[in-house]
C-alpha atoms as a PDB file:
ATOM      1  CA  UNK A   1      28.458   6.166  -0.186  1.00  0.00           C
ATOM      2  CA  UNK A   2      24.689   6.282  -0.520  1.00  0.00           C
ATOM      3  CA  UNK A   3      22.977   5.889  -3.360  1.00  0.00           C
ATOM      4  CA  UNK A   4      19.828   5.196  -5.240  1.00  0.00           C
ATOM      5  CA  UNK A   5      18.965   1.489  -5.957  1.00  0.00           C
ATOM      6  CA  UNK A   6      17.472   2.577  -9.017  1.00  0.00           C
ATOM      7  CA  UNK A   7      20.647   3.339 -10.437  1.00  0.00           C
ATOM      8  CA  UNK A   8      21.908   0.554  -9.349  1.00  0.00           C
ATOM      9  CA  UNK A   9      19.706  -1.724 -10.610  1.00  0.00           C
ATOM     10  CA  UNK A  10      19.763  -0.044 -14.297  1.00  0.00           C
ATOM     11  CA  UNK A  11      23.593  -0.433 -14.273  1.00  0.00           C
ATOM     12  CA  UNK A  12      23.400  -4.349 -13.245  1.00  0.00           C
ATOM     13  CA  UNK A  13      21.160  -4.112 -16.308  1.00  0.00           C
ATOM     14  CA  UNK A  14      23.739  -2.617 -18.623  1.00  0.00           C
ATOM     15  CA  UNK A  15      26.605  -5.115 -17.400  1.00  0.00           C
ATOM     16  CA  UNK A  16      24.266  -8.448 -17.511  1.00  0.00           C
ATOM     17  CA  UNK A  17      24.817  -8.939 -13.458  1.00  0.00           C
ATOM     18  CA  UNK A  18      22.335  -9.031 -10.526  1.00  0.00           C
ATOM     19  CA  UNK A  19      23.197  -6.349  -6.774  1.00  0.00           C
ATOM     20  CA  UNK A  20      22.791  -8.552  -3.577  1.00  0.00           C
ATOM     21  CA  UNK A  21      20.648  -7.737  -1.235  1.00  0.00           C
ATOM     22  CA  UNK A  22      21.927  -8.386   2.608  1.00  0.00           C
ATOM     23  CA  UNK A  23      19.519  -7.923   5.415  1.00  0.00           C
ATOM     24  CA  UNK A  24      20.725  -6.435   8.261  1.00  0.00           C
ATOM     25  CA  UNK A  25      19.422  -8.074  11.376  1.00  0.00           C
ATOM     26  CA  UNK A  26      22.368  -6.714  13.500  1.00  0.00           C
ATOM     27  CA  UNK A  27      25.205  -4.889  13.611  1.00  0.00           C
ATOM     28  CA  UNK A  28      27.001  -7.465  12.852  1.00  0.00           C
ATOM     29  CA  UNK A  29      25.060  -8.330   9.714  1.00  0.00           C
ATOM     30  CA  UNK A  30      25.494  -5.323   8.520  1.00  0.00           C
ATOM     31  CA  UNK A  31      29.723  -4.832   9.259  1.00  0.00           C
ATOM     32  CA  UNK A  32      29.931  -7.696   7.732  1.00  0.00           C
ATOM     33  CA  UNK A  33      27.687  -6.792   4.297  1.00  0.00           C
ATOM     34  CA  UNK A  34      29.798  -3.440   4.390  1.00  0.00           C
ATOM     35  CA  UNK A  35      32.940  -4.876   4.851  1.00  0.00           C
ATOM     36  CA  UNK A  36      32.809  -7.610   1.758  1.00  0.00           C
ATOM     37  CA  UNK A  37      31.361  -5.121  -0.329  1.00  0.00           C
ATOM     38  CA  UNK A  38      34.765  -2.668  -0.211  1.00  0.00           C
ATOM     39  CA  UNK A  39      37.020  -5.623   0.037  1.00  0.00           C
ATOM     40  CA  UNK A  40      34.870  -6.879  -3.687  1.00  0.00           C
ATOM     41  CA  UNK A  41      34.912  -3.284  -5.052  1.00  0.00           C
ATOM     42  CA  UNK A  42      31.492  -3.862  -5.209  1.00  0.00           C
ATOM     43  CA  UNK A  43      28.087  -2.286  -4.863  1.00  0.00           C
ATOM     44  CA  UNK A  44      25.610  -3.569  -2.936  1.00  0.00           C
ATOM     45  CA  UNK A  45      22.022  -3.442  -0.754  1.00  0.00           C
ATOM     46  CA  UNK A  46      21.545  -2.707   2.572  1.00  0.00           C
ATOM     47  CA  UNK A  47      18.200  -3.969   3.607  1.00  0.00           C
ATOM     48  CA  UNK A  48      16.206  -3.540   7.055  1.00  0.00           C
ATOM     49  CA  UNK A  49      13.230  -6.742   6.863  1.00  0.00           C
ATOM     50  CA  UNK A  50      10.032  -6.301   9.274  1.00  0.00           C
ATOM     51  CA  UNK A  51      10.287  -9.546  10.325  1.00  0.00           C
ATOM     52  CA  UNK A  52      13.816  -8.805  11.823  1.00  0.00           C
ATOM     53  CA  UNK A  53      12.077  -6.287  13.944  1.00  0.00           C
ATOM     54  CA  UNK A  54      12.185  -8.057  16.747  1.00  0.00           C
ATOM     55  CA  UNK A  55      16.097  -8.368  17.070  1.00  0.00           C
ATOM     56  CA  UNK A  56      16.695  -5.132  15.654  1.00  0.00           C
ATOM     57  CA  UNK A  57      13.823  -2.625  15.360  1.00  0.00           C
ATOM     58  CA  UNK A  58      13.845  -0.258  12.789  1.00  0.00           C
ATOM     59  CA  UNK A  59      13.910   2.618  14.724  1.00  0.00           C
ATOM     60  CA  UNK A  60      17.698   1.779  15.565  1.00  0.00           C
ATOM     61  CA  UNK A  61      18.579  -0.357  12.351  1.00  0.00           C
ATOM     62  CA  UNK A  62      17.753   2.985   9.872  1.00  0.00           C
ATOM     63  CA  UNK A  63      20.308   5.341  11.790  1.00  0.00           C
ATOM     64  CA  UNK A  64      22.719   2.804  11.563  1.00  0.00           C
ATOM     65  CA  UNK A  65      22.517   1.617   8.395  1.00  0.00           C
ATOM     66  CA  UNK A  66      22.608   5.162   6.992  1.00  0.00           C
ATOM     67  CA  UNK A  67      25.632   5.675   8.771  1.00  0.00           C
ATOM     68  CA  UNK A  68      27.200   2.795   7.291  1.00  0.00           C
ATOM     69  CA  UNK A  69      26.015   3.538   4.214  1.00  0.00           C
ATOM     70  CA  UNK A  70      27.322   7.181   3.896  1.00  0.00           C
ATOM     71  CA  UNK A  71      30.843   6.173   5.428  1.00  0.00           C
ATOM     72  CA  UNK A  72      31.385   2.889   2.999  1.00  0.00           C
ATOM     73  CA  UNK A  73      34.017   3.359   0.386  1.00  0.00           C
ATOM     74  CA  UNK A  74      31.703   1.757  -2.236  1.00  0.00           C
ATOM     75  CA  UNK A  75      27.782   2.432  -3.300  1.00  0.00           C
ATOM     76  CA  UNK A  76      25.505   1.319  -1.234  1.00  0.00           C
ATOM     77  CA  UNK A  77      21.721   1.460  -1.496  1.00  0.00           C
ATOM     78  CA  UNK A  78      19.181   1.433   2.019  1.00  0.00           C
ATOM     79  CA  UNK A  79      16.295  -0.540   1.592  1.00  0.00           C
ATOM     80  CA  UNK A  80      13.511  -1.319   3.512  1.00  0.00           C
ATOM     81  CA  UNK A  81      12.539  -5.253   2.554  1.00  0.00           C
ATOM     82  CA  UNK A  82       9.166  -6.626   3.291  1.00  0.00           C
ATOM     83  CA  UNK A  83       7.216  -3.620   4.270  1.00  0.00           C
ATOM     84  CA  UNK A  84       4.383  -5.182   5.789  1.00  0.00           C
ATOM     85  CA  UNK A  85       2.180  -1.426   5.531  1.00  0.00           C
ATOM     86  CA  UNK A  86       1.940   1.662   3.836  1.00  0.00           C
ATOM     87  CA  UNK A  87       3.072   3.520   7.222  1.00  0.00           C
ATOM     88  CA  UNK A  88       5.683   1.568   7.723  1.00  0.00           C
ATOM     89  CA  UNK A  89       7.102   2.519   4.284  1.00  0.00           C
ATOM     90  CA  UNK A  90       6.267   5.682   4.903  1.00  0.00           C
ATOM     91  CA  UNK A  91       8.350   5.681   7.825  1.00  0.00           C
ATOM     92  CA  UNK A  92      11.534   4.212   6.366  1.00  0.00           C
ATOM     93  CA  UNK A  93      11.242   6.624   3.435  1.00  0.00           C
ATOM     94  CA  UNK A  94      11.090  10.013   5.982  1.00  0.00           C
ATOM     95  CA  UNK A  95      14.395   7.927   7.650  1.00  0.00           C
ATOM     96  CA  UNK A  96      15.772   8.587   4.310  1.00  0.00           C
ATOM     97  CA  UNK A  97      16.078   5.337   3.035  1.00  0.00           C
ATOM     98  CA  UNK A  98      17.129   5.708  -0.710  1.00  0.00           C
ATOM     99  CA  UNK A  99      14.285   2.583  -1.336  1.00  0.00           C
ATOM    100  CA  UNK A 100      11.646   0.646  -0.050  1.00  0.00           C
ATOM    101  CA  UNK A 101       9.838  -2.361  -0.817  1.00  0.00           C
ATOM    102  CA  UNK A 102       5.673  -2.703  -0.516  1.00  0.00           C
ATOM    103  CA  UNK A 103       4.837  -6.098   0.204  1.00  0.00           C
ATOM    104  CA  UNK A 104       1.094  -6.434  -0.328  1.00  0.00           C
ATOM    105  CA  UNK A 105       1.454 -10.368  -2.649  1.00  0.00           C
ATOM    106  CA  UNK A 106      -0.717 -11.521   0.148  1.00  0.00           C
ATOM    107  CA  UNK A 107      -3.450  -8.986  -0.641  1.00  0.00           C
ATOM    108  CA  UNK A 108      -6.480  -9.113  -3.072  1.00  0.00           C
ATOM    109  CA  UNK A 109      -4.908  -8.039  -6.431  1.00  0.00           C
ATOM    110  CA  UNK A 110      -6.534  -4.564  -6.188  1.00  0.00           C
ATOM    111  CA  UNK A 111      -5.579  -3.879  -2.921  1.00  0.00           C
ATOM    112  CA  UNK A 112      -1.936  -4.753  -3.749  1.00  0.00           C
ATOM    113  CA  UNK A 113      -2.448  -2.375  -6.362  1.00  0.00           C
ATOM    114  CA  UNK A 114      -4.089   0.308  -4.413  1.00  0.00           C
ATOM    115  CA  UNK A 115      -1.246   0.469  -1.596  1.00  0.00           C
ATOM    116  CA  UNK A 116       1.711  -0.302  -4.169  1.00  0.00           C
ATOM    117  CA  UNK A 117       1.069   2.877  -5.786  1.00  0.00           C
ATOM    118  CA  UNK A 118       0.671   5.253  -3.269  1.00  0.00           C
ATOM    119  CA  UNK A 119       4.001   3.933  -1.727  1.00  0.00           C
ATOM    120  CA  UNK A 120       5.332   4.181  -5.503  1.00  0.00           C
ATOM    121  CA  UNK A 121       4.203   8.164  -5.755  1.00  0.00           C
ATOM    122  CA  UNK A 122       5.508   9.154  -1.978  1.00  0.00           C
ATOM    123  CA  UNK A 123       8.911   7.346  -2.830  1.00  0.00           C
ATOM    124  CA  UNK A 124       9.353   8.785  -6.342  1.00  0.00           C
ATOM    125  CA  UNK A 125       8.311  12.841  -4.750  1.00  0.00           C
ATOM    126  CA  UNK A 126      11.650  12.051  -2.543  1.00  0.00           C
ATOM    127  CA  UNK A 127      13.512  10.567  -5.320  1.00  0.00           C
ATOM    128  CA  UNK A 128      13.610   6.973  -4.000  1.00  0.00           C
ATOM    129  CA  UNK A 129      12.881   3.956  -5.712  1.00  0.00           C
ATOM    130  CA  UNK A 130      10.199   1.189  -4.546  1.00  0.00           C
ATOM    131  CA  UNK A 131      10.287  -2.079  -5.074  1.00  0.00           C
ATOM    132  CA  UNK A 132       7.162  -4.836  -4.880  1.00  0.00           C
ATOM    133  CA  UNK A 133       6.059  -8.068  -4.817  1.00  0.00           C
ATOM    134  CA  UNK A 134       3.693  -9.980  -7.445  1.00  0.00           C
ATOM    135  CA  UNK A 135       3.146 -13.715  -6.758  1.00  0.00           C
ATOM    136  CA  UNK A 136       3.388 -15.517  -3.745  1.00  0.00           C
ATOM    137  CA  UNK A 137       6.854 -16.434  -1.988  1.00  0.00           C
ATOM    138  CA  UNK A 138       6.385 -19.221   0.177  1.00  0.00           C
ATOM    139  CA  UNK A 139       8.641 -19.487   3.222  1.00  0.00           C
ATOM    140  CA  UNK A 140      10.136 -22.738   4.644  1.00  0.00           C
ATOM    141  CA  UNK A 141      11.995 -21.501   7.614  1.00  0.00           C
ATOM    142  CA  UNK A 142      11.456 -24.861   9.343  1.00  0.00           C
ATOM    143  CA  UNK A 143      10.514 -26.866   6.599  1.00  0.00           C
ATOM    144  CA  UNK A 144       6.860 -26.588   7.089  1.00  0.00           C
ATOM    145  CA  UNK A 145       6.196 -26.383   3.021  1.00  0.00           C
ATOM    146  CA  UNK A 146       6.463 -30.612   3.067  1.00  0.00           C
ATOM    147  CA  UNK A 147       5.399 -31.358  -0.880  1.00  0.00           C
ATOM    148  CA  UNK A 148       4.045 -28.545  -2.231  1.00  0.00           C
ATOM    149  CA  UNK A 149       3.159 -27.443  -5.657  1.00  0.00           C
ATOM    150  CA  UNK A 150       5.456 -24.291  -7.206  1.00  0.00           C
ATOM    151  CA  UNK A 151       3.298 -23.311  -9.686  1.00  0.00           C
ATOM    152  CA  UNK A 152       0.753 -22.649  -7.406  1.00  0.00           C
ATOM    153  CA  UNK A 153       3.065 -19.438  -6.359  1.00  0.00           C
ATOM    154  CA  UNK A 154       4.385 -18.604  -9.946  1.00  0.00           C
ATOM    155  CA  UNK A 155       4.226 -14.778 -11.057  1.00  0.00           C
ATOM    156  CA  UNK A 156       1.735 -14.713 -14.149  1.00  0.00           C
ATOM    157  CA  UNK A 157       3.313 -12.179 -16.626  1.00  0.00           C
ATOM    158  CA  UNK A 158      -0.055 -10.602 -17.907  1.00  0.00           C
ATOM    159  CA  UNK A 159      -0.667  -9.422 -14.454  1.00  0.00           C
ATOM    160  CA  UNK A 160       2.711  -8.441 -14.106  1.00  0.00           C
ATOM    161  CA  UNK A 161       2.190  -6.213 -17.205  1.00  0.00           C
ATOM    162  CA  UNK A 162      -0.673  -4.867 -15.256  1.00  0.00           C
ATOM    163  CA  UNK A 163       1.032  -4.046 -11.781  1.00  0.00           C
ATOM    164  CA  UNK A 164       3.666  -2.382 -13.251  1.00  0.00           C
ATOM    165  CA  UNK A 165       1.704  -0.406 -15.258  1.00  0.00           C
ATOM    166  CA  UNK A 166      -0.306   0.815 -13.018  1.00  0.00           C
ATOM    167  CA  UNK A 167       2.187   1.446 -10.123  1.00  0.00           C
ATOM    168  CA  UNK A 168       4.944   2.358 -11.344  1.00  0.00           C
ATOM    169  CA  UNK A 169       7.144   0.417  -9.540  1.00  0.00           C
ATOM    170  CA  UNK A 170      10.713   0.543 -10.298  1.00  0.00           C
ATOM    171  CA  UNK A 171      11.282  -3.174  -9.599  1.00  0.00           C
ATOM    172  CA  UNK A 172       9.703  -6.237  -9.223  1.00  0.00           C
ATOM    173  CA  UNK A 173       9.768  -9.306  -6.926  1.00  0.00           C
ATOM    174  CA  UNK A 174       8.762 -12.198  -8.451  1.00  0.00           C
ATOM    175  CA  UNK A 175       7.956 -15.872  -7.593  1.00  0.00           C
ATOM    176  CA  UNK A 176       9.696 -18.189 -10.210  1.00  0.00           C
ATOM    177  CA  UNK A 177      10.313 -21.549  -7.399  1.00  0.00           C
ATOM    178  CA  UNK A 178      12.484 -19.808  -4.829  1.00  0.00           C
ATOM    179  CA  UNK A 179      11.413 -20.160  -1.335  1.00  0.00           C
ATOM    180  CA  UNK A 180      12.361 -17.777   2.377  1.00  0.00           C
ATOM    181  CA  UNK A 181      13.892 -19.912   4.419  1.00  0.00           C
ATOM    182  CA  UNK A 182      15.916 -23.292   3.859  1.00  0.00           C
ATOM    183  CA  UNK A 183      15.535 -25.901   1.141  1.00  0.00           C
ATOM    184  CA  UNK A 184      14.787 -29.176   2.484  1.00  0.00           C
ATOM    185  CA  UNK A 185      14.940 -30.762  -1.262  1.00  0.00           C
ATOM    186  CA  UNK A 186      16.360 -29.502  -4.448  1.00  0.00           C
ATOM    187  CA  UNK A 187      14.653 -26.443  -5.428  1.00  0.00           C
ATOM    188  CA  UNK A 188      11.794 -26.151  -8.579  1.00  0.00           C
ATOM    189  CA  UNK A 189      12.475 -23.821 -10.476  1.00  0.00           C
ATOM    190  CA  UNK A 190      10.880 -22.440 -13.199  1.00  0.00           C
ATOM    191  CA  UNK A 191      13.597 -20.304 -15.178  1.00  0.00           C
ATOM    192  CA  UNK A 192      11.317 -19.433 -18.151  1.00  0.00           C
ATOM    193  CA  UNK A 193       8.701 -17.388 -15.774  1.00  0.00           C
ATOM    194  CA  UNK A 194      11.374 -15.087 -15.562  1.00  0.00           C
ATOM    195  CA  UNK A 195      12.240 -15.036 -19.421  1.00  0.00           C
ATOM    196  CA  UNK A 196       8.160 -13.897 -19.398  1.00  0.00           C
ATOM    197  CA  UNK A 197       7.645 -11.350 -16.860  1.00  0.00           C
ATOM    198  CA  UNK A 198      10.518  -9.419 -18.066  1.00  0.00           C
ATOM    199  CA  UNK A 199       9.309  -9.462 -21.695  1.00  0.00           C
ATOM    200  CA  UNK A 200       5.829  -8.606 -20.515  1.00  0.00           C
ATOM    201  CA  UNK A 201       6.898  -5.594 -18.163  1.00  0.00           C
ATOM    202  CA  UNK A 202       9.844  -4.128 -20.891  1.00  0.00           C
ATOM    203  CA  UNK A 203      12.539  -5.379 -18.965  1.00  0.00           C
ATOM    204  CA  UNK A 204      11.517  -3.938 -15.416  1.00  0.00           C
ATOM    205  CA  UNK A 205      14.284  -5.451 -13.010  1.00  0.00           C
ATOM    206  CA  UNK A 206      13.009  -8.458 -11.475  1.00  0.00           C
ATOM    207  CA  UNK A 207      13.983  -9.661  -7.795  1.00  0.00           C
ATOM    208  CA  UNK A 208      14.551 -13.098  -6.736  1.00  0.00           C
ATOM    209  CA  UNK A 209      13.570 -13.347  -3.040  1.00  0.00           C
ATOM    210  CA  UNK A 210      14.667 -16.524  -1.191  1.00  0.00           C
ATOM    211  CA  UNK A 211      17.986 -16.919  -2.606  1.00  0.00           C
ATOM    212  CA  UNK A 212      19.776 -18.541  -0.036  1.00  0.00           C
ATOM    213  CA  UNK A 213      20.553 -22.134  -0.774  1.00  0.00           C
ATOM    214  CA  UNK A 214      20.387 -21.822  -4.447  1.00  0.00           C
ATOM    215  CA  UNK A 215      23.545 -23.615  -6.928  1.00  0.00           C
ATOM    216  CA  UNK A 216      25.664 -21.013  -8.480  1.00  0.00           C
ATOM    217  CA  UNK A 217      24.123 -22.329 -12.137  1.00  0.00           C
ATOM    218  CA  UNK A 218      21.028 -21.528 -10.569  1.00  0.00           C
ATOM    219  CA  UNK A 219      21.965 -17.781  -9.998  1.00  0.00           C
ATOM    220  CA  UNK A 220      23.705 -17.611 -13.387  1.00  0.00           C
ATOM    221  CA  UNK A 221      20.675 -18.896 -15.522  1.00  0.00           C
ATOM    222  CA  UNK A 222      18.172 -16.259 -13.356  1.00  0.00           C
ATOM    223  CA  UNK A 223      20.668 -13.470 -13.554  1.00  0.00           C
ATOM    224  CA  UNK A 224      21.111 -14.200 -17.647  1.00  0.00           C
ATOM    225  CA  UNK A 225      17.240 -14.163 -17.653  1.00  0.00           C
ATOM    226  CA  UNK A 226      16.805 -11.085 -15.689  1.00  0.00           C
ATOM    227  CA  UNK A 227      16.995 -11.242 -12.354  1.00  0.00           C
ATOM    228  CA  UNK A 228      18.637  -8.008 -11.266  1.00  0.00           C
ATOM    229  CA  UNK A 229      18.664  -7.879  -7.650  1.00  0.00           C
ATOM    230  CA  UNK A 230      19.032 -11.162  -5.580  1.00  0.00           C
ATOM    231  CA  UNK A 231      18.029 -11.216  -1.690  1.00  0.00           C
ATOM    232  CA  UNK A 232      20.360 -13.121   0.750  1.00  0.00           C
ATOM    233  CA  UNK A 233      20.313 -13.692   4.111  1.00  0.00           C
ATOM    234  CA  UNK A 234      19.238 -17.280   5.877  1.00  0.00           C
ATOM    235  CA  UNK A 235      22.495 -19.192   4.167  1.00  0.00           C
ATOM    236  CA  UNK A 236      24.999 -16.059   5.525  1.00  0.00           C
ATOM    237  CA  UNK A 237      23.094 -16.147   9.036  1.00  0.00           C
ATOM    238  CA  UNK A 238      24.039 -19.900   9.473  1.00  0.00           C
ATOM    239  CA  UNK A 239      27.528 -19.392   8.403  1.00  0.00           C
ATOM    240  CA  UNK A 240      28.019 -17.081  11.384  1.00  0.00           C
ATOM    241  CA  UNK A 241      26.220 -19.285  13.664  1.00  0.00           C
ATOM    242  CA  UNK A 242      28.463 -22.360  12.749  1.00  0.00           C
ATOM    243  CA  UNK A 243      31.669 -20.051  13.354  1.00  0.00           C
ATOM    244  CA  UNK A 244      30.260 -18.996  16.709  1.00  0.00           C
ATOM    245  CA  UNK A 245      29.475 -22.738  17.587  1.00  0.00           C
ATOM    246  CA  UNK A 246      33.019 -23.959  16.968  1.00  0.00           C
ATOM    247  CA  UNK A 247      34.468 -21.175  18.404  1.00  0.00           C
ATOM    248  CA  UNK A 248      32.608 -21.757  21.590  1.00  0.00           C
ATOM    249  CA  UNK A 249      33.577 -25.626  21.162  1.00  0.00           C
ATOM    250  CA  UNK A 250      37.169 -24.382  20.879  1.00  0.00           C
ATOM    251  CA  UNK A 251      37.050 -21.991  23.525  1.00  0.00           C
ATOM    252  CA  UNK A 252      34.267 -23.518  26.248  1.00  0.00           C
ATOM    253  CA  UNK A 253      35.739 -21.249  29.499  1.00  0.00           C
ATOM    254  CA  UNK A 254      36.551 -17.439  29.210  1.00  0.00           C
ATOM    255  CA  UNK A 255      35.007 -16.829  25.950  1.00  0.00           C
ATOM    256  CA  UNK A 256      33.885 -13.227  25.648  1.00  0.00           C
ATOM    257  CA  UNK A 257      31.183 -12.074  23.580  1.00  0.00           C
ATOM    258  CA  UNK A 258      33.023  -9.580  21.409  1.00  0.00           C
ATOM    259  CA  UNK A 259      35.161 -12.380  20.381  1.00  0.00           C
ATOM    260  CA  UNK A 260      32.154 -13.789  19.183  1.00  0.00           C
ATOM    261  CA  UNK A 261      31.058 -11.169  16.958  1.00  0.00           C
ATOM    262  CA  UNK A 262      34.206 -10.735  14.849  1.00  0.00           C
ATOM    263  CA  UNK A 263      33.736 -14.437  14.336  1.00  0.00           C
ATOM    264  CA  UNK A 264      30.547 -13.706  13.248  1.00  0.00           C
ATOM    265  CA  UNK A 265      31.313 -11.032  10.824  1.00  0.00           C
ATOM    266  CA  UNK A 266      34.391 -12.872   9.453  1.00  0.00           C
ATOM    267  CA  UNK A 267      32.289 -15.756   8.870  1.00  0.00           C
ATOM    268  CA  UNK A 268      29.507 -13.896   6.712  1.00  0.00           C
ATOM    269  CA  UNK A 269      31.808 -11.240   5.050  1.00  0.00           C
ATOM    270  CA  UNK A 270      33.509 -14.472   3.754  1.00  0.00           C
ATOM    271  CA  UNK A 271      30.039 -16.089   2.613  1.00  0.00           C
ATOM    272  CA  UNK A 272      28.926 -12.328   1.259  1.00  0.00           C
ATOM    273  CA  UNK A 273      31.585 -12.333  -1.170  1.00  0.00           C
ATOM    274  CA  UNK A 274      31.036 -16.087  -2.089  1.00  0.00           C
ATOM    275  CA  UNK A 275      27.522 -14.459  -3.260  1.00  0.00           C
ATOM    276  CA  UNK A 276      28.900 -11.673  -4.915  1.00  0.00           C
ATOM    277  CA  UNK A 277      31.376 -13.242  -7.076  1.00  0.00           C
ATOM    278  CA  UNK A 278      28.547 -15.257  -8.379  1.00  0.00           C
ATOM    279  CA  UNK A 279      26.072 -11.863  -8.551  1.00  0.00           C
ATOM    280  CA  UNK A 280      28.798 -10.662 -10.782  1.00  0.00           C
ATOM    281  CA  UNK A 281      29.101 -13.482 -12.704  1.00  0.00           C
ATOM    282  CA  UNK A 282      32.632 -13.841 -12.368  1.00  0.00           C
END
């Protein structure tokens, strides 16, 4: 069913757990992120990234995705993640997507600002929620961070006070040490920036972005600190591609491709519910 991800951040709130986000770069992607979700009994976020346009443009993922959504057997929330302009939110949001995520951390401050809350107003008119970035998330997709300084990136929690204020954004992605992408060493993290933000923004949900790769005592210790919503998708897109490459090795002549999606969504469903079990801190 479709819901709000407002709602379903406030009751991850109220239990002490953190709602996955899975990004839906194909079909597959998303069957898969629909499928562990009823077999968990669980809720969960079905998100549509701009830099995934170019496998599955949005224009195609939104229908879909809404489709899935309505006809699941257990919440799910739409999302637009990463929207790279206020148009492009725009867009999503007249789709019907039930949220949508401003990404302006690469902005000046006021222009972040600015384009956050305009987003923020259009969403709340249509009753969805709107989600935003504060702090820089560096991404390490092919390792190309080398050594590299986290608290360079960290989320300052006075100007967190400040966004949220003056956006009124109903959650917040923050940088804390997580990176996009894969970790080449042991992640930094910095557990108490969390502890911070939340205290200076009243306990607005906060979002870890980049949490592929991550220990499961690293998601407990964010989730107990206040990380409400966790985004997941680089770690679950491998795990597919390694049960496509041994099924291939298995089967070298005559494979067909259909075979090689449900190996696919096996593959991820499996490593979806991995997450969630950890999400729900079970």
């Amino acid at each position: 069913m479709l819901v709000s991800m407002k709602e379903m951040l406030a009751d991850a709130a109220k239990g002490g757990y953190a709602v996955g986000g899975f990004n839906c770069a194909s079909l597959e992607s998303a069957m898969a992120a629909v499928r562990a979700s009823e077999e968990m009994g669980m809720p969960f976020i079905l998100q549509h990234a701009t830099v995934h346009e170019q496998y599955l443009p949005l224009s195609i993922a939104g229908p879909l995705m809404l489709r899935l959504a309505k006809d699941a057997k257990t919440p799910v929330a739409v999302h637009l993640d990463h929207g790279s302009s206020v148009p492009h939110c725009l867009r999503a949001l007249a789709m019907g997507f039930t949220s949508v995520m401003f990404d302006g951390s690469t902005l000046p401050y006021e222009e972040n600002v600015e384009a956050t809350a305009q987003v923020a107003r259009t969403a709340h008119e249509l009753g969805a929620t709107v989600e935003a970035e504060l702090g820089s998330m560096p991404s390490n997709f092919r390792g190309e961070l080398g050594d590299y300084a986290p608290e360079d990136f960290y989320t300052k929690p006075e100007e967190a006070a400040d966004f949220a204020e003056r956006t009124g954004v109903d959650a917040l992605a923050i940088s804390f040490g997580t990176v996009h992408g894969i970790y080449k060493t042991t992640p930094k993290l910095s557990l108490d920036v969390i502890e911070k933000v939340r205290a200076a923004t009243n306990g607005l949900p906060l979002v870890m972005h980049g949490g592929s790769g991550l220990s499961d005592e690293d998601y407990r210790e964010a989730i107990a600190r206040g990380i409400r919503k966790v985004n997941y998708y680089t770690y679950g897109a491998i795990a597919g591609g390694r049960a496509v490459y041994d099924l291939v090795k298995r089967i070298p002549d005559g494979l067909q491709f259909h075979d090689v999606a449900v190996a696919a969504i096996d593959a991820m469903s499996a490593d979806i519910m991995r997450v969630m079990r950890i999400l729900a801190r079970k």
